[in-house]
N, C-alpha and C. Protein backbone atom coordinates (compact mmCIF):
# COMPACT_ATOMS: atom_id res chain seq x y z
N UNK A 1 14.57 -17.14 19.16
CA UNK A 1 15.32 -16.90 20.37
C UNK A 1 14.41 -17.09 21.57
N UNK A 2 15.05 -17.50 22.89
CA UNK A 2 14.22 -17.77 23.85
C UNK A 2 13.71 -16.53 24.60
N UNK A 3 12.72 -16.64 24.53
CA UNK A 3 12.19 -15.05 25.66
C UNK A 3 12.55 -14.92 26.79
N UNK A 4 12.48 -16.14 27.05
CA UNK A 4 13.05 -16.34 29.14
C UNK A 4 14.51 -15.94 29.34
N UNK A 5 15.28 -15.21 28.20
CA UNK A 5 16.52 -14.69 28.14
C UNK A 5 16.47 -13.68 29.03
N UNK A 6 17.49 -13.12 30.07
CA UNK A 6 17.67 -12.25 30.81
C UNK A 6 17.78 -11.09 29.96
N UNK A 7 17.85 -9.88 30.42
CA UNK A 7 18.06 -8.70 29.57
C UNK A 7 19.18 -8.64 29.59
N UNK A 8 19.76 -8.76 31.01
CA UNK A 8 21.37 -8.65 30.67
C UNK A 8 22.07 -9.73 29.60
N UNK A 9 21.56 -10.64 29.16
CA UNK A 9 22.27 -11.50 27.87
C UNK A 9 21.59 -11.27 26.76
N UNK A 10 20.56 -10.30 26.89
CA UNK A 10 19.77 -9.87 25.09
C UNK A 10 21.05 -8.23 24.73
N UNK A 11 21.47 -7.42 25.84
CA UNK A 11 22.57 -6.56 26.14
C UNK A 11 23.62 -7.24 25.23
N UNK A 12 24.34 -7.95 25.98
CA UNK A 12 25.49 -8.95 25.62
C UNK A 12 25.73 -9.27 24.12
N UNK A 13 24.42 -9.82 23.73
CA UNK A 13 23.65 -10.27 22.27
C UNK A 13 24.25 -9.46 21.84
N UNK A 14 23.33 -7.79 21.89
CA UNK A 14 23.67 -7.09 20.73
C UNK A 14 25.03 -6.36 20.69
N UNK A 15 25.54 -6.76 21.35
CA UNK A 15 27.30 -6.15 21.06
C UNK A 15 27.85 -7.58 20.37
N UNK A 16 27.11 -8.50 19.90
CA UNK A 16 27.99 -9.35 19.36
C UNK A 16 28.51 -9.14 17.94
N UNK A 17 29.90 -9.94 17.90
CA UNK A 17 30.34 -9.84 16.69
C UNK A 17 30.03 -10.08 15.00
N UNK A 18 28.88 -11.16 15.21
CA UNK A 18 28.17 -11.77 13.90
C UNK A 18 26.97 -10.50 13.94
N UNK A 19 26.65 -10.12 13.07
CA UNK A 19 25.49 -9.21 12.80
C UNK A 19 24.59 -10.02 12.49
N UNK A 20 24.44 -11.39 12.32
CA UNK A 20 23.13 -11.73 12.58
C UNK A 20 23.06 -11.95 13.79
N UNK A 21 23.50 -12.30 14.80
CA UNK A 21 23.13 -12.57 15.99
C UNK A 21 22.82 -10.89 16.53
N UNK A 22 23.31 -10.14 16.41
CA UNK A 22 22.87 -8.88 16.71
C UNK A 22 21.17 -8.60 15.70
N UNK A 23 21.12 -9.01 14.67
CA UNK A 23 19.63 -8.85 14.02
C UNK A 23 18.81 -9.75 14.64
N UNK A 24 19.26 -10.86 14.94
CA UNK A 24 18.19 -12.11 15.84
C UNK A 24 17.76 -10.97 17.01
N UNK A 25 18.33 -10.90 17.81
CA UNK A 25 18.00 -10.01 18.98
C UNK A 25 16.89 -8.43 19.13
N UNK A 26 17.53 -7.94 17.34
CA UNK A 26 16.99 -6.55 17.41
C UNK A 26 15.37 -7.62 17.18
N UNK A 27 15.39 -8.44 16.12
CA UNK A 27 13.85 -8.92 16.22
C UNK A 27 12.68 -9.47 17.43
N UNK A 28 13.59 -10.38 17.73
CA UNK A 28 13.37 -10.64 19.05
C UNK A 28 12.36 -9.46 20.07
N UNK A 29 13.58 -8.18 20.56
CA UNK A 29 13.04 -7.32 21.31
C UNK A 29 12.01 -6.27 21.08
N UNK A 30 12.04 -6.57 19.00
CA UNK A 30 11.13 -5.95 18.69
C UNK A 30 9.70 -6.39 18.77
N UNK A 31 9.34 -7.61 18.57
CA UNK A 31 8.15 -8.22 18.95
C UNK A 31 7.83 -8.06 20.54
N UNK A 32 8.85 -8.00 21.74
CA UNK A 32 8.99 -7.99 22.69
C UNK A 32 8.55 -6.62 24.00
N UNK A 33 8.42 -5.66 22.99
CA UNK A 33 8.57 -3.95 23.57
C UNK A 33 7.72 -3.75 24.38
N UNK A 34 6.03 -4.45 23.87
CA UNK A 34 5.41 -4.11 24.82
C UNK A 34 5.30 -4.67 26.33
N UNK A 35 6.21 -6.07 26.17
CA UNK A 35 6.11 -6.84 27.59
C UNK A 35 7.67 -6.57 28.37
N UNK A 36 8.47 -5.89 27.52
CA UNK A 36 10.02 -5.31 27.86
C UNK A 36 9.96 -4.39 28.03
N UNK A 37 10.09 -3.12 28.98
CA UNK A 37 10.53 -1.80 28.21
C UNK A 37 11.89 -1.91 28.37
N UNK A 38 13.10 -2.21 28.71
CA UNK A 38 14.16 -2.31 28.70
C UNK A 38 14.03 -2.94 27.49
N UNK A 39 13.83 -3.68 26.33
CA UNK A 39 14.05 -3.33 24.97
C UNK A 39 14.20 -2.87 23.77
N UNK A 40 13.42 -1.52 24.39
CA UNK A 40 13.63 0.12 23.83
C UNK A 40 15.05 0.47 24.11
N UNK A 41 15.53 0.11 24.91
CA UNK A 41 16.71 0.98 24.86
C UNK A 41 17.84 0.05 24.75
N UNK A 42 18.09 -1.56 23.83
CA UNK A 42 18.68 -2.18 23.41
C UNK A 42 18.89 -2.19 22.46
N UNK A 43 17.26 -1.48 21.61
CA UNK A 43 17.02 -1.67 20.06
C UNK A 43 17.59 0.39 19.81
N UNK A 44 17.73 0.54 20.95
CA UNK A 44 18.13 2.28 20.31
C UNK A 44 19.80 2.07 20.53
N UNK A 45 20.50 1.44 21.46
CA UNK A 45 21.83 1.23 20.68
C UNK A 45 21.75 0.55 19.92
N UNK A 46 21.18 -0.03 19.02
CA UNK A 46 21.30 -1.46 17.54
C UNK A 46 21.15 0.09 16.37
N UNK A 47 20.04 1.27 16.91
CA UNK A 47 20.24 2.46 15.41
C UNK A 47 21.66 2.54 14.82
N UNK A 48 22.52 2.32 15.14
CA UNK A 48 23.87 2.95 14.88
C UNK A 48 24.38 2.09 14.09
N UNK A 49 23.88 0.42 14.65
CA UNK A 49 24.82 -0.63 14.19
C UNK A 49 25.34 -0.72 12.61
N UNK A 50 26.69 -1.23 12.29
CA UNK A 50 26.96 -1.04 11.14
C UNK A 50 26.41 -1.89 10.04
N UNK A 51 25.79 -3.09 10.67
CA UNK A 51 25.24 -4.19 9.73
C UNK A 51 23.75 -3.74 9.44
N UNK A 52 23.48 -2.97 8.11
CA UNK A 52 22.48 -2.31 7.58
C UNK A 52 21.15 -3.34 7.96
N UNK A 53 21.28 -4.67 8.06
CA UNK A 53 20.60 -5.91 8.52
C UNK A 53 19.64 -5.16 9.15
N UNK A 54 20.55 -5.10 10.39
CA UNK A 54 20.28 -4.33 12.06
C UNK A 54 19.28 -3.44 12.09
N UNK A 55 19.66 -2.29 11.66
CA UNK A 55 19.52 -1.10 10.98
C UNK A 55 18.26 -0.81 10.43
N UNK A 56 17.63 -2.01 9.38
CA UNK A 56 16.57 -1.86 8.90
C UNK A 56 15.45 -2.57 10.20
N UNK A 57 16.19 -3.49 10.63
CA UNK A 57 15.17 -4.17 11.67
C UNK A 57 13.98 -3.54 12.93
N UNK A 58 15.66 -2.11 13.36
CA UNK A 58 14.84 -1.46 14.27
C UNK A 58 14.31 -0.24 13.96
N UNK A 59 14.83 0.12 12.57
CA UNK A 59 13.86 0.69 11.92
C UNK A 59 12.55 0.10 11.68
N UNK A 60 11.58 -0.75 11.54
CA UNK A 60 10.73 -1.55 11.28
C UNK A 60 10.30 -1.34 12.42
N UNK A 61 10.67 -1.41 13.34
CA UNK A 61 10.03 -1.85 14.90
C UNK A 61 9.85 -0.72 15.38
N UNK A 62 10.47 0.62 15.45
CA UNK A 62 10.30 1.62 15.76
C UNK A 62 9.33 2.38 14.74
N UNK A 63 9.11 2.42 13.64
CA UNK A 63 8.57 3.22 12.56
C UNK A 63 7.33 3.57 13.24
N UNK A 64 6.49 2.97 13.78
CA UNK A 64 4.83 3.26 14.30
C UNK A 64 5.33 4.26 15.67
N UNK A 65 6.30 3.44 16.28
CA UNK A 65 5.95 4.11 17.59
C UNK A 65 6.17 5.33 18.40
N UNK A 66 5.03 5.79 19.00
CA UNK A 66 4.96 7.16 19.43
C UNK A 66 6.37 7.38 20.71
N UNK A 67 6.85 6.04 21.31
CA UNK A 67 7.36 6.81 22.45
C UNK A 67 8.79 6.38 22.49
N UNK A 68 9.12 5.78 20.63
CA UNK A 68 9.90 5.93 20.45
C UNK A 68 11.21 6.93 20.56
N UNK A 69 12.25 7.12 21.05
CA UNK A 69 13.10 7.86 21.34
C UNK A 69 13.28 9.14 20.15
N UNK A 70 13.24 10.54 20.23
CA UNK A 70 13.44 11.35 19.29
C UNK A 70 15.15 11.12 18.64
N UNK A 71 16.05 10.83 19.42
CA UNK A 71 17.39 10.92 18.96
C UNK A 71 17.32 9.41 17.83
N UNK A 72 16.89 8.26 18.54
CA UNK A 72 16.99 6.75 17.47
C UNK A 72 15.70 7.59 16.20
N UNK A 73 14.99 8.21 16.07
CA UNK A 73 14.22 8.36 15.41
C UNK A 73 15.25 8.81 14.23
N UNK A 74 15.24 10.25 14.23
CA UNK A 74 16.02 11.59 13.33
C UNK A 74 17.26 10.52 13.17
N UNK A 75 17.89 9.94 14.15
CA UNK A 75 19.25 8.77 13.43
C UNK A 75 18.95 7.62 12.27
N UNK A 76 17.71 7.24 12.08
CA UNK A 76 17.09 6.23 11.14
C UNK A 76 16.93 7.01 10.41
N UNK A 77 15.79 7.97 10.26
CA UNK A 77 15.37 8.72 9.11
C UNK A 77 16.48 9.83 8.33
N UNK A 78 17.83 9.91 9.23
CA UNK A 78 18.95 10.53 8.27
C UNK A 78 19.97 9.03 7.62
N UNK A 79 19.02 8.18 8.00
CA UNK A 79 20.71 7.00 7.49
C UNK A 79 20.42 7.03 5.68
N UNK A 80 21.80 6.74 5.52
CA UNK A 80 22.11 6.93 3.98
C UNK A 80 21.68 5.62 3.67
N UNK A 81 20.58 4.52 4.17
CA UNK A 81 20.93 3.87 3.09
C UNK A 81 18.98 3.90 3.10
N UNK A 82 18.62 3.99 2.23
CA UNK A 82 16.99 4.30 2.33
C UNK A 82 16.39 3.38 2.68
N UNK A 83 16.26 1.72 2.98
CA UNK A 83 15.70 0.92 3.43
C UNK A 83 16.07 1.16 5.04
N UNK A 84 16.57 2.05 5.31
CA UNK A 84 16.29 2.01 6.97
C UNK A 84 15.61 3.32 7.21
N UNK A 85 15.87 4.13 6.23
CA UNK A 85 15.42 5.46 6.33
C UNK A 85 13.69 5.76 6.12
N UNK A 86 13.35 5.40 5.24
CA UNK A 86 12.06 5.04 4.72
C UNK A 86 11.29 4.80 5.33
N UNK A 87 10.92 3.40 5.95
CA UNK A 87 9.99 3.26 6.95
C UNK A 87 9.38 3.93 8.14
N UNK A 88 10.99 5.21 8.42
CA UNK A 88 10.73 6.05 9.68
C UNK A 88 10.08 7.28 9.02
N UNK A 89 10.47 8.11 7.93
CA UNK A 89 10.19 9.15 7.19
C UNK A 89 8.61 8.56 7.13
N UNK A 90 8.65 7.68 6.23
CA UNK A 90 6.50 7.67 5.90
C UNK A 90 5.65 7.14 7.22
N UNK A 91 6.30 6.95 8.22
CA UNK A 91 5.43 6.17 9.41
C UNK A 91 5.79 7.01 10.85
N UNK A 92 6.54 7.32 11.19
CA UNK A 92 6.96 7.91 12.21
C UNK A 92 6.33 9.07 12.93
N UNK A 93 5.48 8.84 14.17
CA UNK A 93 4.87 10.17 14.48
C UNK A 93 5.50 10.86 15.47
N UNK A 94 6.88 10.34 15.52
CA UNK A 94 7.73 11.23 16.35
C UNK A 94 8.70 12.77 15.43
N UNK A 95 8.62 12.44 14.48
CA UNK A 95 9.22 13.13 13.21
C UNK A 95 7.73 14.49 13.24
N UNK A 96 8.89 15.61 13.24
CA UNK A 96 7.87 16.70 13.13
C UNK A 96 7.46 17.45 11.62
N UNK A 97 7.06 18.17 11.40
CA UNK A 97 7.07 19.02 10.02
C UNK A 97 8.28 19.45 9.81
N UNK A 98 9.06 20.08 10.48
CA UNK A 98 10.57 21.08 10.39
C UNK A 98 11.14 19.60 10.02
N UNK A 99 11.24 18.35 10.83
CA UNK A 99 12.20 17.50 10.61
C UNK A 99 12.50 17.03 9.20
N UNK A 100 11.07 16.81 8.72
CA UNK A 100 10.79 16.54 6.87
C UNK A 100 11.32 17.59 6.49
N UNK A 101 11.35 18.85 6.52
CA UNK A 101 11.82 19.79 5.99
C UNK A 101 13.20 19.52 5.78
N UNK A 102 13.78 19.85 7.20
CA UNK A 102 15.60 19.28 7.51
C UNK A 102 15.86 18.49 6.24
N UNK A 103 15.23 17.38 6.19
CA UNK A 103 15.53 16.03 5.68
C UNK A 103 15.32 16.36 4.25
N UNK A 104 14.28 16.95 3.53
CA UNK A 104 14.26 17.36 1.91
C UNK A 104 15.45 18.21 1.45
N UNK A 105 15.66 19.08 3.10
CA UNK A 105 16.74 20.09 2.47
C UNK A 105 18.82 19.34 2.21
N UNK A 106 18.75 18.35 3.08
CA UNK A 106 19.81 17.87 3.86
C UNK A 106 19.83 15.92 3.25
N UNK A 107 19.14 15.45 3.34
CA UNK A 107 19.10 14.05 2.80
C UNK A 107 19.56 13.78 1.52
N UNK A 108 20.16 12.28 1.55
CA UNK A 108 20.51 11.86 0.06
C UNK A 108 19.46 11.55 -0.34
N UNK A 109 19.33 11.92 -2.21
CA UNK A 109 18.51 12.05 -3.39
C UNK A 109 17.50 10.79 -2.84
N UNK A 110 17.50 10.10 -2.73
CA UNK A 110 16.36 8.54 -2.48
C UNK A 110 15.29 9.43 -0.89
N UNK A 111 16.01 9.75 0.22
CA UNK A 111 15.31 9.78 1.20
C UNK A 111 14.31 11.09 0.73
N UNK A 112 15.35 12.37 0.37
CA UNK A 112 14.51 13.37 0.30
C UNK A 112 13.13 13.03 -0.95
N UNK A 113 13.12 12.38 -1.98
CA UNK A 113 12.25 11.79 -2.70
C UNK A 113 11.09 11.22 -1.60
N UNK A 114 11.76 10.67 -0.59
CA UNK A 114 10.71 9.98 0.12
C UNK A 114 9.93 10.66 0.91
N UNK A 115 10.62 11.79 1.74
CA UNK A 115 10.13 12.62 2.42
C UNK A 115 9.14 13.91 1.14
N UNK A 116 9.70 14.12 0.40
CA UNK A 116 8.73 15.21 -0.64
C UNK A 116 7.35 13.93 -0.83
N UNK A 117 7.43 12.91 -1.23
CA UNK A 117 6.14 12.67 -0.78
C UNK A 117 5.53 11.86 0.38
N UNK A 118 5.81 12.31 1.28
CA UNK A 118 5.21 12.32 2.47
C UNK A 118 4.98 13.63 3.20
N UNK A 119 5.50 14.69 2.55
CA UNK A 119 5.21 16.21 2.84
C UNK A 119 4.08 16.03 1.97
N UNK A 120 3.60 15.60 0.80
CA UNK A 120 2.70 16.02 0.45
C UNK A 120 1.24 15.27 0.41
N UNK A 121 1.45 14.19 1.06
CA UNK A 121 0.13 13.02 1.75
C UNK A 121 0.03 13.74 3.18
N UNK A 122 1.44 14.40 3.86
CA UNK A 122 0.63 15.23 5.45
C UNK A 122 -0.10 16.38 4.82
N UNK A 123 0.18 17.52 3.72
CA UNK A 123 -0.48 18.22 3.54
C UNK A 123 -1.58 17.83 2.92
N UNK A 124 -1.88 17.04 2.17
CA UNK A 124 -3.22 16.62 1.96
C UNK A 124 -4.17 16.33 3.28
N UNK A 125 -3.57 15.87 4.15
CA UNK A 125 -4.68 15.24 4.84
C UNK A 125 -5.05 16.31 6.35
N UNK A 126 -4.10 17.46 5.70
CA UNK A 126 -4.08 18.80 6.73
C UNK A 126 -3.88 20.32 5.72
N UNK A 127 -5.24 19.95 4.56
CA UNK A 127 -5.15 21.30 4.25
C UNK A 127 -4.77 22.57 4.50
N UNK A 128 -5.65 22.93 5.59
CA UNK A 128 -5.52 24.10 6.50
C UNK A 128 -4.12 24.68 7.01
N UNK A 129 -2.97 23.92 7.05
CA UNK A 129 -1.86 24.18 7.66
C UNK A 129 -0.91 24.53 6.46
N UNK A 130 -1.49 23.68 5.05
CA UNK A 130 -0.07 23.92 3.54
C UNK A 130 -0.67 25.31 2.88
């Protein structure tokens, strides 16, 4: 996709009807974040999108980042389908201790698996606190 795209037509993009053209875009803005910040908040309406495509994409793109939005965060790491969920649960440093908790107590069988071990690689690497 062309970069020299306005924001207002990468907007446009992701309300489109083909879900790949909505996944072209979430990629796009994901390589894009640090020279966009108005692509943070294109790729946090795409969390919701119904094409799991989507879904996993800005999961991927968000998983590292710190200033990632708390609401697109906890919305990835509760989605039912674990390839979007996953990447945010083991990578996410916006996700707190209570949230893993939430999520072991409250998640379907695949995520909470994922989160029990990632509760137990944070307590390893933070004795003092388990």
């Amino acid at each position: 996709m062309n970069p020299a795209v306005p924001p207002e037509t990468d907007r446009k993009l992701s309300r489109d009807r083909d879900a790949r053209v909505r996944e072209l875009v979430a990629r796009k803005l994901s390589a894009a974040l640090c020279e966009r910040p108005e692509a943070m908040q294109v790729l946090c309406d795409l969390v919701s999108d119904v094409a799991k495509s989507v879904r996993v994409t800005v999961a991927q793109a968000l998983r590292d980042r710190a200033d990632a939005p708390r609401p697109a965060i906890l919305s990835l790491a509760w989605d039912k389908e674990e390839t979007v969920a996953e990447p945010v649960i083991l990578s996410s440093p916006v996700l707190t201790e209570n949230d893993l908790v939430d999520l072991v107590r409250g998640a379907p069988t695949t995520s909470a698996a994922t989160v029990s071990s990632t509760c137990r690689d944070w307590c390893a690497a933070r004795p003092a606190r388990c």
